[in-house]
PDB file of N, CA and C in Angstrom:
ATOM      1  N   UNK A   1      48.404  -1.813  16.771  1.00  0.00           N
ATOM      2  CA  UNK A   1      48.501  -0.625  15.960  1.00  0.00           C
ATOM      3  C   UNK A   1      49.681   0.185  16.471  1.00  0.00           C
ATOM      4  N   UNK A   2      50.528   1.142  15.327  1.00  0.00           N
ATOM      5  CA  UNK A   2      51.845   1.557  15.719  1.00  0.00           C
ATOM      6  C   UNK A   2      51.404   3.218  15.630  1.00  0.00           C
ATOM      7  N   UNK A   3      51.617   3.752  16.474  1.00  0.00           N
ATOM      8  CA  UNK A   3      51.172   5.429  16.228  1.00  0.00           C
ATOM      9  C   UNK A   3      52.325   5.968  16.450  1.00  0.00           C
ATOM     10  N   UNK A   4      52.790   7.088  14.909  1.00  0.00           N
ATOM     11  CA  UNK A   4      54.268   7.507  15.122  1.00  0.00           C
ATOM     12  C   UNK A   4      54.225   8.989  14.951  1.00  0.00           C
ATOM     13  N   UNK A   5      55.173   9.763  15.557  1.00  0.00           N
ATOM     14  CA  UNK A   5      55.009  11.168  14.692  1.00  0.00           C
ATOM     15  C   UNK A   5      55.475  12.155  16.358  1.00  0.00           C
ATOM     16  N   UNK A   6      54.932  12.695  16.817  1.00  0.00           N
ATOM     17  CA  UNK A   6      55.583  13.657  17.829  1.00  0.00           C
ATOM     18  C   UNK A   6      56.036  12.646  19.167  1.00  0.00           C
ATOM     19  N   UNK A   7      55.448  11.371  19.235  1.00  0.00           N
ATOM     20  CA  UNK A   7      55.534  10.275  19.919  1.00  0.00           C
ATOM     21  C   UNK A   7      55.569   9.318  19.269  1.00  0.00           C
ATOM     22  N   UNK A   8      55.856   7.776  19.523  1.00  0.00           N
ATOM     23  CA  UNK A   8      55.728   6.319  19.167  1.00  0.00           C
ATOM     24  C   UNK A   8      55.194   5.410  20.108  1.00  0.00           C
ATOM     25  N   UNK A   9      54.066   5.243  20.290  1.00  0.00           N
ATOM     26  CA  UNK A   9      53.187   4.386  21.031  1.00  0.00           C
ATOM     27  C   UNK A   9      52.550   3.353  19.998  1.00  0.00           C
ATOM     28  N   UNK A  10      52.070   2.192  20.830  1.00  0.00           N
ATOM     29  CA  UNK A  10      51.755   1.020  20.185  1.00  0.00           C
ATOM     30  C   UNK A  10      50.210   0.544  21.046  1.00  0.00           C
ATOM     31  N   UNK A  11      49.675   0.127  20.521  1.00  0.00           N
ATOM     32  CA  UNK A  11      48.123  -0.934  21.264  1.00  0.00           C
ATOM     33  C   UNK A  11      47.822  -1.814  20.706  1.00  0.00           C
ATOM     34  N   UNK A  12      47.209  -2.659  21.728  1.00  0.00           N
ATOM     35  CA  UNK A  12      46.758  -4.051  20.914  1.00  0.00           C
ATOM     36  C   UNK A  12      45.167  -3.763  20.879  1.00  0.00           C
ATOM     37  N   UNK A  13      44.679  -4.044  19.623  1.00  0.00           N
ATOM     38  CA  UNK A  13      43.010  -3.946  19.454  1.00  0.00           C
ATOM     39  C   UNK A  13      42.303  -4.665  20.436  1.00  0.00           C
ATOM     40  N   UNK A  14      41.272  -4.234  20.824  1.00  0.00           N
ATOM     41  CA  UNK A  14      40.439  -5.484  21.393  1.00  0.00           C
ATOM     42  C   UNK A  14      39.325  -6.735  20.504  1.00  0.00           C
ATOM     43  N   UNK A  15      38.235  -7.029  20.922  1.00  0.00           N
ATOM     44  CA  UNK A  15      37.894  -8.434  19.844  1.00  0.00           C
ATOM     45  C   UNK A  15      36.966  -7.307  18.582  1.00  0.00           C
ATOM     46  N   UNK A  16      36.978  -6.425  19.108  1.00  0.00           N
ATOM     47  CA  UNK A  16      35.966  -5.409  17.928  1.00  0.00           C
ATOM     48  C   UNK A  16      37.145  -4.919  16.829  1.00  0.00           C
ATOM     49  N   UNK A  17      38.584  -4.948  17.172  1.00  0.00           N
ATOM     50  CA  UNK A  17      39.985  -4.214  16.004  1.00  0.00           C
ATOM     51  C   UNK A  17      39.605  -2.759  16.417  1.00  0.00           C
ATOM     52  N   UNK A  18      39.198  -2.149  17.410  1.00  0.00           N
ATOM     53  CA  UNK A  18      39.331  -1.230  18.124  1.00  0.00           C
ATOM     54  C   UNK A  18      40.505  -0.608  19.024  1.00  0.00           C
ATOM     55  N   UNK A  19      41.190   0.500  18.275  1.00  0.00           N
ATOM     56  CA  UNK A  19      42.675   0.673  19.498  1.00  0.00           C
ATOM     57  C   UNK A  19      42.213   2.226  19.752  1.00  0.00           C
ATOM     58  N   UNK A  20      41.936   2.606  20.853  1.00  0.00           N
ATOM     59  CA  UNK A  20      42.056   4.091  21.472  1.00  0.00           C
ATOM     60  C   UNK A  20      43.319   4.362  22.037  1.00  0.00           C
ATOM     61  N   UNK A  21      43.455   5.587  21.411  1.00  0.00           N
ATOM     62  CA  UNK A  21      44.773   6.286  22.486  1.00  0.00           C
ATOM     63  C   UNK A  21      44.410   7.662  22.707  1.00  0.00           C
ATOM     64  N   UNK A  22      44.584   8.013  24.342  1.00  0.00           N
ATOM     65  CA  UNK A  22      44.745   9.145  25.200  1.00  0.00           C
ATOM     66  C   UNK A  22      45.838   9.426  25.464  1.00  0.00           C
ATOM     67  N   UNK A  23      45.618  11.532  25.842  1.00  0.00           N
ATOM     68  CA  UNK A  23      46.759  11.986  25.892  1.00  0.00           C
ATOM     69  C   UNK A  23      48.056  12.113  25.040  1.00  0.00           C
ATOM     70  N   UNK A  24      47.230  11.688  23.367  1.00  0.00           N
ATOM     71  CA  UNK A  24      48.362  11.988  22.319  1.00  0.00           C
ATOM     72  C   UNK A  24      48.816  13.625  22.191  1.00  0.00           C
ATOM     73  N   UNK A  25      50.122  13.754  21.828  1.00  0.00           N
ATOM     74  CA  UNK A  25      50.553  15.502  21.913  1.00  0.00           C
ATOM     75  C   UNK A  25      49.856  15.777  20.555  1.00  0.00           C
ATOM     76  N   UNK A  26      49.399  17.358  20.377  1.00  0.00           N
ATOM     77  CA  UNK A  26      49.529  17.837  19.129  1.00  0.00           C
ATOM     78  C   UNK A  26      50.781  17.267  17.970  1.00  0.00           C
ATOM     79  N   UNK A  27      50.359  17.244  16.970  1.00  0.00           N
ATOM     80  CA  UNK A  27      50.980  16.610  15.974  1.00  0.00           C
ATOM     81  C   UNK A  27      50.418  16.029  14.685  1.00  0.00           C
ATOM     82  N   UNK A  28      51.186  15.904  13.926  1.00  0.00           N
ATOM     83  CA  UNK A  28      51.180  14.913  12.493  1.00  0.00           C
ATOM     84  C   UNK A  28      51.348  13.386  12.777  1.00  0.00           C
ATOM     85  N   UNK A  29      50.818  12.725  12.836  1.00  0.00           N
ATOM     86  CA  UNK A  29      51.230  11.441  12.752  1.00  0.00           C
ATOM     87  C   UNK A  29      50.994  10.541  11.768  1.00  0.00           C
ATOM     88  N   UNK A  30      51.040   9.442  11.957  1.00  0.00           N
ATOM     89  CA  UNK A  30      51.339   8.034  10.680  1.00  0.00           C
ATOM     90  C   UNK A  30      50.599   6.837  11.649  1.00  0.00           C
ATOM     91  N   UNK A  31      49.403   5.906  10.936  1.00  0.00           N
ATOM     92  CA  UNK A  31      49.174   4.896  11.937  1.00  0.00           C
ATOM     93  C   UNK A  31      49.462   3.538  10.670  1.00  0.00           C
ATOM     94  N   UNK A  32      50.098   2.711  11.447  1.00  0.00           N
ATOM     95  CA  UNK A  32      50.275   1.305  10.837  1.00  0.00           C
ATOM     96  C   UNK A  32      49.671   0.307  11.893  1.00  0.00           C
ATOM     97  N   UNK A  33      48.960  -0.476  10.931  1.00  0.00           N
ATOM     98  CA  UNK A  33      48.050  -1.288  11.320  1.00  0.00           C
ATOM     99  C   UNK A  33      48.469  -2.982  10.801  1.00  0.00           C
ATOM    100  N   UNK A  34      48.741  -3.882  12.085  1.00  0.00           N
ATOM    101  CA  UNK A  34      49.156  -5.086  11.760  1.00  0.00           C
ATOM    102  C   UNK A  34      48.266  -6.467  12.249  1.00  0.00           C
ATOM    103  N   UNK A  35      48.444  -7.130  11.404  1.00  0.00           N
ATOM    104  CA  UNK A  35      47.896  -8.174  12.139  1.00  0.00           C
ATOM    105  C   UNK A  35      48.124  -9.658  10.927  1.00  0.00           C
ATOM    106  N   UNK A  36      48.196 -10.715  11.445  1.00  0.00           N
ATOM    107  CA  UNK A  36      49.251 -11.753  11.102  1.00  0.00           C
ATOM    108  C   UNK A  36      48.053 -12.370   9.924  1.00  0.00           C
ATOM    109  N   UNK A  37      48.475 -12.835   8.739  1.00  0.00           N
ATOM    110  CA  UNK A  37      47.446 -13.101   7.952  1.00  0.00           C
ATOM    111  C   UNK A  37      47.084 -12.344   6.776  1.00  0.00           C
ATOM    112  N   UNK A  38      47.298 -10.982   7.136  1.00  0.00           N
ATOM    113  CA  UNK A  38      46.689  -9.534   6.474  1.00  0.00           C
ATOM    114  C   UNK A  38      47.783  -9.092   5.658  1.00  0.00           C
ATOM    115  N   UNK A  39      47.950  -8.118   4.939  1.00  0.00           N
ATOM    116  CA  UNK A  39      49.142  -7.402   4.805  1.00  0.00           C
ATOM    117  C   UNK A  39      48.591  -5.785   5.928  1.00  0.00           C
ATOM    118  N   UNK A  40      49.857  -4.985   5.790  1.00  0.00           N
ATOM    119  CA  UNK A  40      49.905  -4.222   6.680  1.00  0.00           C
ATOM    120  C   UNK A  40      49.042  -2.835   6.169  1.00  0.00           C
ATOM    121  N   UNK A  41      47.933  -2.307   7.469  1.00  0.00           N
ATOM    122  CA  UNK A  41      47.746  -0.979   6.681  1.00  0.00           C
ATOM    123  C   UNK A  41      48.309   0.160   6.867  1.00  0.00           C
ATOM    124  N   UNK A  42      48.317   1.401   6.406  1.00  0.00           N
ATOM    125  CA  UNK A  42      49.181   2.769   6.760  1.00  0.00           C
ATOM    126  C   UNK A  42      48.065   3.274   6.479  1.00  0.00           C
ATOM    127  N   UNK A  43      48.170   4.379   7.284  1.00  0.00           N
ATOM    128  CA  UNK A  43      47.404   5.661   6.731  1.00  0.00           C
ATOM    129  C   UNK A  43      48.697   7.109   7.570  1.00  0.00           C
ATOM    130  N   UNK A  44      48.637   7.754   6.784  1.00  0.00           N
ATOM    131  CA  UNK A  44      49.338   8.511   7.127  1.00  0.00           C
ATOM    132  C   UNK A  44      48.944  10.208   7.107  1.00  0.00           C
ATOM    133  N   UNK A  45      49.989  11.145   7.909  1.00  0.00           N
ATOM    134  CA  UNK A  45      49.238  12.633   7.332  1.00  0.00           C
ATOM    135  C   UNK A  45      47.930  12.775   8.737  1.00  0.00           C
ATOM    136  N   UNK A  46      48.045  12.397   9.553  1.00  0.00           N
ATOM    137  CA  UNK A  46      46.505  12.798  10.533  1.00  0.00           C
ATOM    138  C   UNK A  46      47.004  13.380  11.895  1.00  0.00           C
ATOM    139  N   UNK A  47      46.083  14.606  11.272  1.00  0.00           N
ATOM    140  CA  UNK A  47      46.339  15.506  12.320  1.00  0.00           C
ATOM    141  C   UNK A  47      45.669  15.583  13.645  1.00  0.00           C
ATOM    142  N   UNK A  48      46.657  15.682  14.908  1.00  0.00           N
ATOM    143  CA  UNK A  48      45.653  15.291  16.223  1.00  0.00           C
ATOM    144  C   UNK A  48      45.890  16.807  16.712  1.00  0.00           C
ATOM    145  N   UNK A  49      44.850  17.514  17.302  1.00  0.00           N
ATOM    146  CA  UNK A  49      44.847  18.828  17.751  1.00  0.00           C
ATOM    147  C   UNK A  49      44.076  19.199  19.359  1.00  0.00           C
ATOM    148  N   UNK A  50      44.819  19.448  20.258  1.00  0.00           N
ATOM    149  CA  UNK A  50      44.523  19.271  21.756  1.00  0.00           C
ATOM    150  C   UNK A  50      42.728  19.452  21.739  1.00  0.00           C
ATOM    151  N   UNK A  51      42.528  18.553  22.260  1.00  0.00           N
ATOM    152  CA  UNK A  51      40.845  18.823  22.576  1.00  0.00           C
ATOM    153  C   UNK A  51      39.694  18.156  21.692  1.00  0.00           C
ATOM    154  N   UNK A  52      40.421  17.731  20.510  1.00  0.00           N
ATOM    155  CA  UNK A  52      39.500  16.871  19.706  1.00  0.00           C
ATOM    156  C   UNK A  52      39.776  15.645  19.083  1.00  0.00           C
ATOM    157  N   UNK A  53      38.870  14.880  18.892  1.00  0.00           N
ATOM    158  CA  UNK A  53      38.974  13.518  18.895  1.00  0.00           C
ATOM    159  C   UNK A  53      39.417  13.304  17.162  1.00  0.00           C
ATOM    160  N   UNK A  54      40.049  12.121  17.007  1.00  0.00           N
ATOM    161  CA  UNK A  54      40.355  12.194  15.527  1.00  0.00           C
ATOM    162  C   UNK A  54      39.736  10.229  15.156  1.00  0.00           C
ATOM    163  N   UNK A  55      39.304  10.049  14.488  1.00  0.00           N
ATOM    164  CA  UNK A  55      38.553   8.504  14.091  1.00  0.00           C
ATOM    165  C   UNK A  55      39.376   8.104  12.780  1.00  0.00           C
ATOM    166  N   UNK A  56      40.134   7.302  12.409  1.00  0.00           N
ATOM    167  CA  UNK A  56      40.616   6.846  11.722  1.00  0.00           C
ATOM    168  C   UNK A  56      40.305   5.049  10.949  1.00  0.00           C
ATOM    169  N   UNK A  57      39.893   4.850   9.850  1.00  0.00           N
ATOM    170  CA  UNK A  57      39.153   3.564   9.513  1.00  0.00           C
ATOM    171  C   UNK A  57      40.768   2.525   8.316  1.00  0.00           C
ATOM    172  N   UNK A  58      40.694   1.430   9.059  1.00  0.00           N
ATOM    173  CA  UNK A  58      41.961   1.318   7.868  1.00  0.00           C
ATOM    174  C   UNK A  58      41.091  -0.382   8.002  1.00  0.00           C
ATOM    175  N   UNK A  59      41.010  -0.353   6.650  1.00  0.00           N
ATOM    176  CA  UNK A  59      40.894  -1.613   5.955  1.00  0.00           C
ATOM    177  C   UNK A  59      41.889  -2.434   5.430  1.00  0.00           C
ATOM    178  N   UNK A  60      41.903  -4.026   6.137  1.00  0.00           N
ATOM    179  CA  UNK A  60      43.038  -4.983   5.844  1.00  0.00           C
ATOM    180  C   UNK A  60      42.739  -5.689   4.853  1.00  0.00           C
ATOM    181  N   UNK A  61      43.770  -6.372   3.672  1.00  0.00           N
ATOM    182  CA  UNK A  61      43.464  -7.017   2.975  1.00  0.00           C
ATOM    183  C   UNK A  61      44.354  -8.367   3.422  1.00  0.00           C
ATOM    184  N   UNK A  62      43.612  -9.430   3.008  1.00  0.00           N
ATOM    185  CA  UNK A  62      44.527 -10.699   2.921  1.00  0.00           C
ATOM    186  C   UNK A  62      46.014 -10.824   2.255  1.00  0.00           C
ATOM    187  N   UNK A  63      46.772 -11.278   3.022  1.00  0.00           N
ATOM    188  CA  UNK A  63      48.031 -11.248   2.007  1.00  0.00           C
ATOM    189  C   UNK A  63      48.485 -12.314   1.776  1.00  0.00           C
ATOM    190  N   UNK A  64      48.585 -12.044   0.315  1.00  0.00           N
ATOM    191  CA  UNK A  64      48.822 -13.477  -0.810  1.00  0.00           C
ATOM    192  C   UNK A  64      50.036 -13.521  -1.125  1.00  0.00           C
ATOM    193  N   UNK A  65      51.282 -13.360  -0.342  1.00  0.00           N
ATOM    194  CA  UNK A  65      52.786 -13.513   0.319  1.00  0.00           C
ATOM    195  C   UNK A  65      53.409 -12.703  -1.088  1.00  0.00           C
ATOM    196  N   UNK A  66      52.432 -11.568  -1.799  1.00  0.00           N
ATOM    197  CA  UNK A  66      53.235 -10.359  -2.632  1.00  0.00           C
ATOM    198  C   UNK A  66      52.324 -11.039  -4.105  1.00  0.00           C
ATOM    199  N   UNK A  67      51.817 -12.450  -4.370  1.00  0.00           N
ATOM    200  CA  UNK A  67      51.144 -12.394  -5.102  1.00  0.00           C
ATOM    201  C   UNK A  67      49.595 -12.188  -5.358  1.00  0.00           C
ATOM    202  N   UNK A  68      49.448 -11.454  -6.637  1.00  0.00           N
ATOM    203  CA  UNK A  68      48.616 -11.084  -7.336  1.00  0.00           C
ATOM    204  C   UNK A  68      47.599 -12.241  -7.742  1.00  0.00           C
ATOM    205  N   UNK A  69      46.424 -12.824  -6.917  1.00  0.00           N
ATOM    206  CA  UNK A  69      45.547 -12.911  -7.512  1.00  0.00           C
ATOM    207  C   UNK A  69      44.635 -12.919  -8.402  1.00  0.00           C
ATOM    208  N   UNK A  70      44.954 -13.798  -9.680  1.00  0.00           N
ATOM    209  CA  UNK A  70      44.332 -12.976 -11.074  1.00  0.00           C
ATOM    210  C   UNK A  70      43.040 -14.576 -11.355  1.00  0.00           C
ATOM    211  N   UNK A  71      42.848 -15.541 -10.639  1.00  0.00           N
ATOM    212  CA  UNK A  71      41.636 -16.498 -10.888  1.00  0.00           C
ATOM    213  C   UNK A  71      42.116 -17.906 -10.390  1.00  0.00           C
ATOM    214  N   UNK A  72      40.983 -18.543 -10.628  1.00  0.00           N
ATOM    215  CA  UNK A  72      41.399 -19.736 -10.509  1.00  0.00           C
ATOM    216  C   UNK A  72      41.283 -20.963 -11.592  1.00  0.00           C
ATOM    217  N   UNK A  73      41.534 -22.290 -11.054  1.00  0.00           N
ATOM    218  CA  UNK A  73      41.523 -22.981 -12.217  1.00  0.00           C
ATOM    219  C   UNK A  73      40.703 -24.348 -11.430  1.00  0.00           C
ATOM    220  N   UNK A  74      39.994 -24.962 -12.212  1.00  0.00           N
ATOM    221  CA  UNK A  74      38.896 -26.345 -12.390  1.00  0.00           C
ATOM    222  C   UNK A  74      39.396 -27.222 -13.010  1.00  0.00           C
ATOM    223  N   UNK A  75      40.183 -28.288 -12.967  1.00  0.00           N
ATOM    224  CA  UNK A  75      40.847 -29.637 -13.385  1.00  0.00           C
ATOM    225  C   UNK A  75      39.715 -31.000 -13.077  1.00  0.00           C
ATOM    226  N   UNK A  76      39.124 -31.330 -13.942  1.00  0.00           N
ATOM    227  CA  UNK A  76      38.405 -32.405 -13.952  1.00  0.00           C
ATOM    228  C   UNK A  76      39.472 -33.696 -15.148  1.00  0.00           C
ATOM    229  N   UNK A  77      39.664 -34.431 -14.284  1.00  0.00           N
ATOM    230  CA  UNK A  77      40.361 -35.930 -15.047  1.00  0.00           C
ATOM    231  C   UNK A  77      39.695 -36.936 -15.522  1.00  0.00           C
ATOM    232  N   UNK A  78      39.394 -38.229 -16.359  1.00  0.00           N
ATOM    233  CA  UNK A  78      38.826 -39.118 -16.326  1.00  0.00           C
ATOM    234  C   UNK A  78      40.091 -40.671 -17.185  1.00  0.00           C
ATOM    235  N   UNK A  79      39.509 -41.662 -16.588  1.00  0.00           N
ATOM    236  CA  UNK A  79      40.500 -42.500 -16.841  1.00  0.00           C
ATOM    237  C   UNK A  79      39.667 -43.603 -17.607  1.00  0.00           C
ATOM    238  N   UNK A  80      40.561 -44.129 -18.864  1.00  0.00           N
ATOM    239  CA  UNK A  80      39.736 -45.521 -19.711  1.00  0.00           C
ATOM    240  C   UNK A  80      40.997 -46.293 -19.696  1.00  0.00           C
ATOM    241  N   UNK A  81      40.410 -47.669 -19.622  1.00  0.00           N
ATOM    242  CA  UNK A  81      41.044 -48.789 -20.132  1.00  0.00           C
ATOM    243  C   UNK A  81      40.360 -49.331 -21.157  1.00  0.00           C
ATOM    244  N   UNK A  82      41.804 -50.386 -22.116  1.00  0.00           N
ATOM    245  CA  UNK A  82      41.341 -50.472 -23.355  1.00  0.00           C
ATOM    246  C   UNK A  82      41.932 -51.687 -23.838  1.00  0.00           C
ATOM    247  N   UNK A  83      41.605 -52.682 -24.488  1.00  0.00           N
ATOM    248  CA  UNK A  83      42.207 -53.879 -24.667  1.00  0.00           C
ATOM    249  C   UNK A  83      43.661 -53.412 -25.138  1.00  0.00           C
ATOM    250  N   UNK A  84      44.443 -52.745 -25.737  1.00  0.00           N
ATOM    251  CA  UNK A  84      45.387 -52.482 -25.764  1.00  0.00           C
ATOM    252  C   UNK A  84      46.132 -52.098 -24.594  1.00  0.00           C
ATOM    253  N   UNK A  85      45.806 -51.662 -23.647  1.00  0.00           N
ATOM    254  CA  UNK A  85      46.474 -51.211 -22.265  1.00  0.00           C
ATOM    255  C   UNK A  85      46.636 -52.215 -21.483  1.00  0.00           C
ATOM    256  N   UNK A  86      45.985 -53.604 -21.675  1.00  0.00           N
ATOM    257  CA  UNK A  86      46.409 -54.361 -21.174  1.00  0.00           C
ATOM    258  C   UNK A  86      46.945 -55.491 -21.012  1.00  0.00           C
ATOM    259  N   UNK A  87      48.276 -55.648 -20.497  1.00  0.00           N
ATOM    260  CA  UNK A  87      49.373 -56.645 -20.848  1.00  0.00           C
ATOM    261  C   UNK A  87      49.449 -58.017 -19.443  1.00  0.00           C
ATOM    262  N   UNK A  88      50.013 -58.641 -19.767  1.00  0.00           N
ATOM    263  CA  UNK A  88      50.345 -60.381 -19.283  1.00  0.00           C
ATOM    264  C   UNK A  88      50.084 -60.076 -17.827  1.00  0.00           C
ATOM    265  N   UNK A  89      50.611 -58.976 -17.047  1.00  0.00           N
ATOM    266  CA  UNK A  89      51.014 -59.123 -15.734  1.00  0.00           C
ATOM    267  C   UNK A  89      50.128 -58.020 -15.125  1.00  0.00           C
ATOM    268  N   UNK A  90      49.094 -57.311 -15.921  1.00  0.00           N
ATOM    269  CA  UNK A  90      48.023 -56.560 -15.204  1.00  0.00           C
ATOM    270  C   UNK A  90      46.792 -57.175 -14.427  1.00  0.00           C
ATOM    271  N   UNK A  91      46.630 -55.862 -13.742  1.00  0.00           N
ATOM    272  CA  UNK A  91      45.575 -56.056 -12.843  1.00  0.00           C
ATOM    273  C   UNK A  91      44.371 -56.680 -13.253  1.00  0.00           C
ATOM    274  N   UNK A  92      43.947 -56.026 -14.366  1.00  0.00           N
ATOM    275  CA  UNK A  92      43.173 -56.930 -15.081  1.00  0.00           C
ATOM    276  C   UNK A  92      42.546 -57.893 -15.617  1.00  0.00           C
ATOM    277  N   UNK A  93      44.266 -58.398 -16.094  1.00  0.00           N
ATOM    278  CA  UNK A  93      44.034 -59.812 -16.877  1.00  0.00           C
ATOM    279  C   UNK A  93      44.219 -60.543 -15.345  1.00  0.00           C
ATOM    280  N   UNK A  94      44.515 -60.660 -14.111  1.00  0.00           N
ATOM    281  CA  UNK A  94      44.496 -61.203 -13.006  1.00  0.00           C
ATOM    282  C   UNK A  94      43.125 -61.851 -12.679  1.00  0.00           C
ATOM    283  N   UNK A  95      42.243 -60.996 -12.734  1.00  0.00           N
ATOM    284  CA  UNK A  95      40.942 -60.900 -12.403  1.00  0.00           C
ATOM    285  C   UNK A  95      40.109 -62.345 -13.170  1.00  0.00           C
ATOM    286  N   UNK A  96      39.530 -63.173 -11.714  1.00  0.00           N
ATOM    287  CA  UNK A  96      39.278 -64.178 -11.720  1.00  0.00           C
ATOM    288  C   UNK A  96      37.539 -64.378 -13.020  1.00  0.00           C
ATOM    289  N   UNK A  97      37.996 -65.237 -14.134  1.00  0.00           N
ATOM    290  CA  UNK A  97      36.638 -65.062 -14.771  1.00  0.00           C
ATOM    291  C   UNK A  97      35.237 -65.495 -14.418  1.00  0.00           C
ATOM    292  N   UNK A  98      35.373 -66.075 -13.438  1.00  0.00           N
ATOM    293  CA  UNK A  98      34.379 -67.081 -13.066  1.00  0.00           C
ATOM    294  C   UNK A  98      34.502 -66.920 -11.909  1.00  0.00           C
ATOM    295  N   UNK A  99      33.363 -66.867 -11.141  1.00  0.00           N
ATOM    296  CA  UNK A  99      33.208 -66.725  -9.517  1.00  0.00           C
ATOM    297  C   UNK A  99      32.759 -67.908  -9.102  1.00  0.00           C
ATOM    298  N   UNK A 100      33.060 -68.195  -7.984  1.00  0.00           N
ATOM    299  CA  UNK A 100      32.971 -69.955  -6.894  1.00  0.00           C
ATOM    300  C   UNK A 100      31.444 -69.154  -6.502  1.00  0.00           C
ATOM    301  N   UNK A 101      30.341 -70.272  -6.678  1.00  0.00           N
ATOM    302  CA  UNK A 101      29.124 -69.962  -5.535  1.00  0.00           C
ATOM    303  C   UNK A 101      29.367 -70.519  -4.383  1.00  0.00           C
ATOM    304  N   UNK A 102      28.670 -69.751  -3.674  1.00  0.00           N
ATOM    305  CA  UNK A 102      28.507 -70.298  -2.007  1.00  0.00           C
ATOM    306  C   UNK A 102      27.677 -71.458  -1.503  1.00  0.00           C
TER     307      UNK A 102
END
């Protein structure tokens, strides 16, 4: 996480996406929130004021490299053969008519 505004400090979350920072100055700041996979969050405009704590929640979305997600699609195929489809040198007409017993 990038914290900007009367200072520029940075933290890495721990396994909860938890970043604390102490000893920020009074100020306006801006937090950007990264992580590889996601697109990026901002929240911006938050005011830190000596003596009290400020909690900030930023929700990541997946990023679909700028595209828009609008559904998906179901492709089912099926294949026939047909005495017409098959000519002198197919697989087919190869095929032994009569089987050897054992």
């Amino acid at each position: 996480m990038l914290l900007s505004g009367s200072i520029i400090t940075s933290e890495v979350s721990g396994p909860a996406g938890q970043v604390v920072f102490t000893d920020v100055p009074d100020g306006i700041y801006t937090a950007r929130v990264f992580k590889r996979g996601l697109q990026c969050g901002h929240v911006g405009s938050i005011e830190v004021l000596e003596g009290r704590s400020v909690t900030v929640n930023v929700a990541l979305a997946i990023d679909t490299g700028g595209l828009k997600v609008i559904g998906s699609v179901s492709v089912k195929s099926t294949a026939s053969v047909s005495t017409t489809s098959i000519g002198q040198d197919s697989a087919q007409r190869k095929l032994p008519t009569t089987w050897p017993t054992p």
